[in-house]
N, C-alpha and C. Protein backbone atom coordinates (compact mmCIF):
# COMPACT_ATOMS: atom_id res chain seq x y z
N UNK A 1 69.68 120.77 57.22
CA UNK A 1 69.53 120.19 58.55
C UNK A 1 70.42 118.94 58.70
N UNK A 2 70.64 118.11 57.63
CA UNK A 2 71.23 116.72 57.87
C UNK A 2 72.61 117.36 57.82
N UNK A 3 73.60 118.18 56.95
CA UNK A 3 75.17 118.84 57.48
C UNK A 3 75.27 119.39 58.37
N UNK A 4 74.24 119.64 59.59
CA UNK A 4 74.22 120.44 60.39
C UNK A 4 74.16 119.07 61.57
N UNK A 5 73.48 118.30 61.61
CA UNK A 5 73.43 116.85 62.44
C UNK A 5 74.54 116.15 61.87
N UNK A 6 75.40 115.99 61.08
CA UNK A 6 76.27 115.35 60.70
C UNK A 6 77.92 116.31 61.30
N UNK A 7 77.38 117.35 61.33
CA UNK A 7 78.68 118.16 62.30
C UNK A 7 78.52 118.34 63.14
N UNK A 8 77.71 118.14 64.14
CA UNK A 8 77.40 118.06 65.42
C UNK A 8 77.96 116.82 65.45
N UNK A 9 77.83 115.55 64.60
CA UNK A 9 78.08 114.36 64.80
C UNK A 9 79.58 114.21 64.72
N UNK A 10 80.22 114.68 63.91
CA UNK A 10 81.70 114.52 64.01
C UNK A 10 82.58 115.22 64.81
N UNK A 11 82.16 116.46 65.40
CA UNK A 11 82.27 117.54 66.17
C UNK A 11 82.76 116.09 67.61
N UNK A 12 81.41 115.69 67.55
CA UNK A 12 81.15 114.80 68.98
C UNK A 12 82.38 113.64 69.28
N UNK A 13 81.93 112.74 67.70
CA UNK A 13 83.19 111.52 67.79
C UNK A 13 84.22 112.27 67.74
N UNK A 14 85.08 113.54 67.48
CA UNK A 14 86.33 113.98 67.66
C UNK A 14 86.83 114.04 69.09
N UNK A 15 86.12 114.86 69.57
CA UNK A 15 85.73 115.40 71.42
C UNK A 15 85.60 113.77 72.36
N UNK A 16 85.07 113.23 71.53
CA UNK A 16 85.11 111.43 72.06
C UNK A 16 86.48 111.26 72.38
N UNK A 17 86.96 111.27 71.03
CA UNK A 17 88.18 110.41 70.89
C UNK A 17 89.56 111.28 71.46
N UNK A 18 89.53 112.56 71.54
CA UNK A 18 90.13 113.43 71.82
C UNK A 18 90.43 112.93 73.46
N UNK A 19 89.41 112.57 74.49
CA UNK A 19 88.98 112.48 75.74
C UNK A 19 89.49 111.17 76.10
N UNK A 20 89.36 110.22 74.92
CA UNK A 20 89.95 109.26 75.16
C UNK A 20 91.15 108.46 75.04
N UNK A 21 91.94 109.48 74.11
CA UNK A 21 93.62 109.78 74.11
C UNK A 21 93.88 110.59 75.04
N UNK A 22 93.67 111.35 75.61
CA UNK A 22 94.17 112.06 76.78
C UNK A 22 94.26 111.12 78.26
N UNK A 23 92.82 110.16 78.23
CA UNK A 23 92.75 109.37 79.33
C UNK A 23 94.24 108.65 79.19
N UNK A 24 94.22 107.56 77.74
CA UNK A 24 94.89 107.03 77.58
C UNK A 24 96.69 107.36 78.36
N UNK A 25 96.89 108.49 77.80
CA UNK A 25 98.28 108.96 78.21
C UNK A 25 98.59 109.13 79.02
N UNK A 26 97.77 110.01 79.71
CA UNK A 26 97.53 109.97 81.22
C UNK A 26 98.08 109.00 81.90
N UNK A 27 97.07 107.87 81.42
CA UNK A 27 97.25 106.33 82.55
C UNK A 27 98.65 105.98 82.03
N UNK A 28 99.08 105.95 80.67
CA UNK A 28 100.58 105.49 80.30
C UNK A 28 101.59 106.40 81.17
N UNK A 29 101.47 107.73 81.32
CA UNK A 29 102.52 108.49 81.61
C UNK A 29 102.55 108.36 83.31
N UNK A 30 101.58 108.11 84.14
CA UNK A 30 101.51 107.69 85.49
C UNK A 30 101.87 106.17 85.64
N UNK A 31 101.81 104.81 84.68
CA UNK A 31 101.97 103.70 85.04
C UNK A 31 103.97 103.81 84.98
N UNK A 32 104.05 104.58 83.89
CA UNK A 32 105.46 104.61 83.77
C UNK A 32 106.43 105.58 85.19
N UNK A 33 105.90 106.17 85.50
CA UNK A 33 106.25 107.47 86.01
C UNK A 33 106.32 106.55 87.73
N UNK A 34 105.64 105.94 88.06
CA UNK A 34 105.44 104.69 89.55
C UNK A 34 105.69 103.34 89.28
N UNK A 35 106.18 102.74 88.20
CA UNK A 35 107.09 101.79 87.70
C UNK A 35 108.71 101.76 87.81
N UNK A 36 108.85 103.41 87.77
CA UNK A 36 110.24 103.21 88.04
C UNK A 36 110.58 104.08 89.54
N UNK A 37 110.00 104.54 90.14
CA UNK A 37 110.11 104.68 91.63
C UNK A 37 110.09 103.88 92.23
N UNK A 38 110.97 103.71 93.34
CA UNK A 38 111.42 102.62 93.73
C UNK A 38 110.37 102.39 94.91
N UNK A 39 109.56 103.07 95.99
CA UNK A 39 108.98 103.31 96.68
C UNK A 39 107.56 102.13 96.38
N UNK A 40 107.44 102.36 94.94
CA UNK A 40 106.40 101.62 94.24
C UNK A 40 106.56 100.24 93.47
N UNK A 41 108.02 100.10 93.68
CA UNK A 41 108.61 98.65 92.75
C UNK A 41 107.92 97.34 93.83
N UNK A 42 106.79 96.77 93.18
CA UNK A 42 106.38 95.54 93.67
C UNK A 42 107.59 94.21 93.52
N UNK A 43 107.73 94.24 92.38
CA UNK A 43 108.63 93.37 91.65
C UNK A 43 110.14 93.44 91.44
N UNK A 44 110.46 94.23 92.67
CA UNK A 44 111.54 94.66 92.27
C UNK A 44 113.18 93.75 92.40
N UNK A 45 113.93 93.28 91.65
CA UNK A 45 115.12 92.59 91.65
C UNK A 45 115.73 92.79 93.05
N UNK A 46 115.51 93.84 93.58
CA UNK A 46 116.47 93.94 94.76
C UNK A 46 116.18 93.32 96.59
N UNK A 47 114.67 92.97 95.90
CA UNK A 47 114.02 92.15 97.10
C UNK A 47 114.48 90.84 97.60
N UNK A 48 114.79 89.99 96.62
CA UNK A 48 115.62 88.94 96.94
C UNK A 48 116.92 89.14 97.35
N UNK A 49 117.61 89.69 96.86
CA UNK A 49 118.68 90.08 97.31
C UNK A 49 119.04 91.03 98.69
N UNK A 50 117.79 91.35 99.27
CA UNK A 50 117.90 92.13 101.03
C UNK A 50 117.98 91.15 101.65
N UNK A 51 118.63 91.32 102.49
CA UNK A 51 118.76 90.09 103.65
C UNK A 51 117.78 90.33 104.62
N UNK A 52 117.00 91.70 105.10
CA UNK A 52 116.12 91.69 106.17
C UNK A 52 115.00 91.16 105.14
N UNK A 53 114.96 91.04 104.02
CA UNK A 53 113.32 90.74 103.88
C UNK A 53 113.62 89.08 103.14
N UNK A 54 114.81 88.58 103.55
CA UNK A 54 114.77 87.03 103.19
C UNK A 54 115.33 86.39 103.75
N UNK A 55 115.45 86.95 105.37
CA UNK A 55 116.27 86.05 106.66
C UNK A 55 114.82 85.51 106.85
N UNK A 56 114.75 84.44 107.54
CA UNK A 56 113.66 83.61 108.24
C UNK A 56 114.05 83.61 109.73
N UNK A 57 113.54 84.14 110.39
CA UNK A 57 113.31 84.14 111.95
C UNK A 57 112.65 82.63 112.47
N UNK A 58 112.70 83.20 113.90
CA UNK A 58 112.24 81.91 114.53
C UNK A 58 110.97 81.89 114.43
N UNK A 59 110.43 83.75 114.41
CA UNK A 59 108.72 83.08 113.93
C UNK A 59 108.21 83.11 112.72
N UNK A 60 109.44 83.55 111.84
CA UNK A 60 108.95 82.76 110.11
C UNK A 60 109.45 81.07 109.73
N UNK A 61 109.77 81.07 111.02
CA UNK A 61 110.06 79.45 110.45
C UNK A 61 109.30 78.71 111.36
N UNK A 62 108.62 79.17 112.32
CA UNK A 62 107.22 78.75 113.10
C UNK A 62 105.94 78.76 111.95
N UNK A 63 106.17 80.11 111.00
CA UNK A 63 104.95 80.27 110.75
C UNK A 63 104.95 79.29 109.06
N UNK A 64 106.15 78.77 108.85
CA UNK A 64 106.29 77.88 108.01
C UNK A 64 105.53 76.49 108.06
């Protein structure tokens, strides 16, 4: 009875851990995958460098 609860038991932590490398990759292979689409670049170098999104208007320099 106790090798029989003890493989149920490792059976389980495998299937655990199994579930939780898959999550893992998952989230790595999607953070990477919308990191480099540009659609999704928060941070992206080329923002400073647009002129429509770093001219100041008359009502961004009102709202200054």
């Amino acid at each position: 009875m106790t090798l029989l609860l003890s493989s149920y038991f490792l059976f389980f932590m495998y299937a655990f851990h199994a579930a939780i490398s898959i999550r893992y990759w998952f989230a790595t292979a999607i953070a990477i995958r919308y990191r480099s689409c540009p659609a999704f670049s928060i941070a992206s170098s080329d923002i400073d460098s647009d002129p429509e999104r770093t001219t100041i208007t008359g009502y961004g320099l009102a709202a200054l």
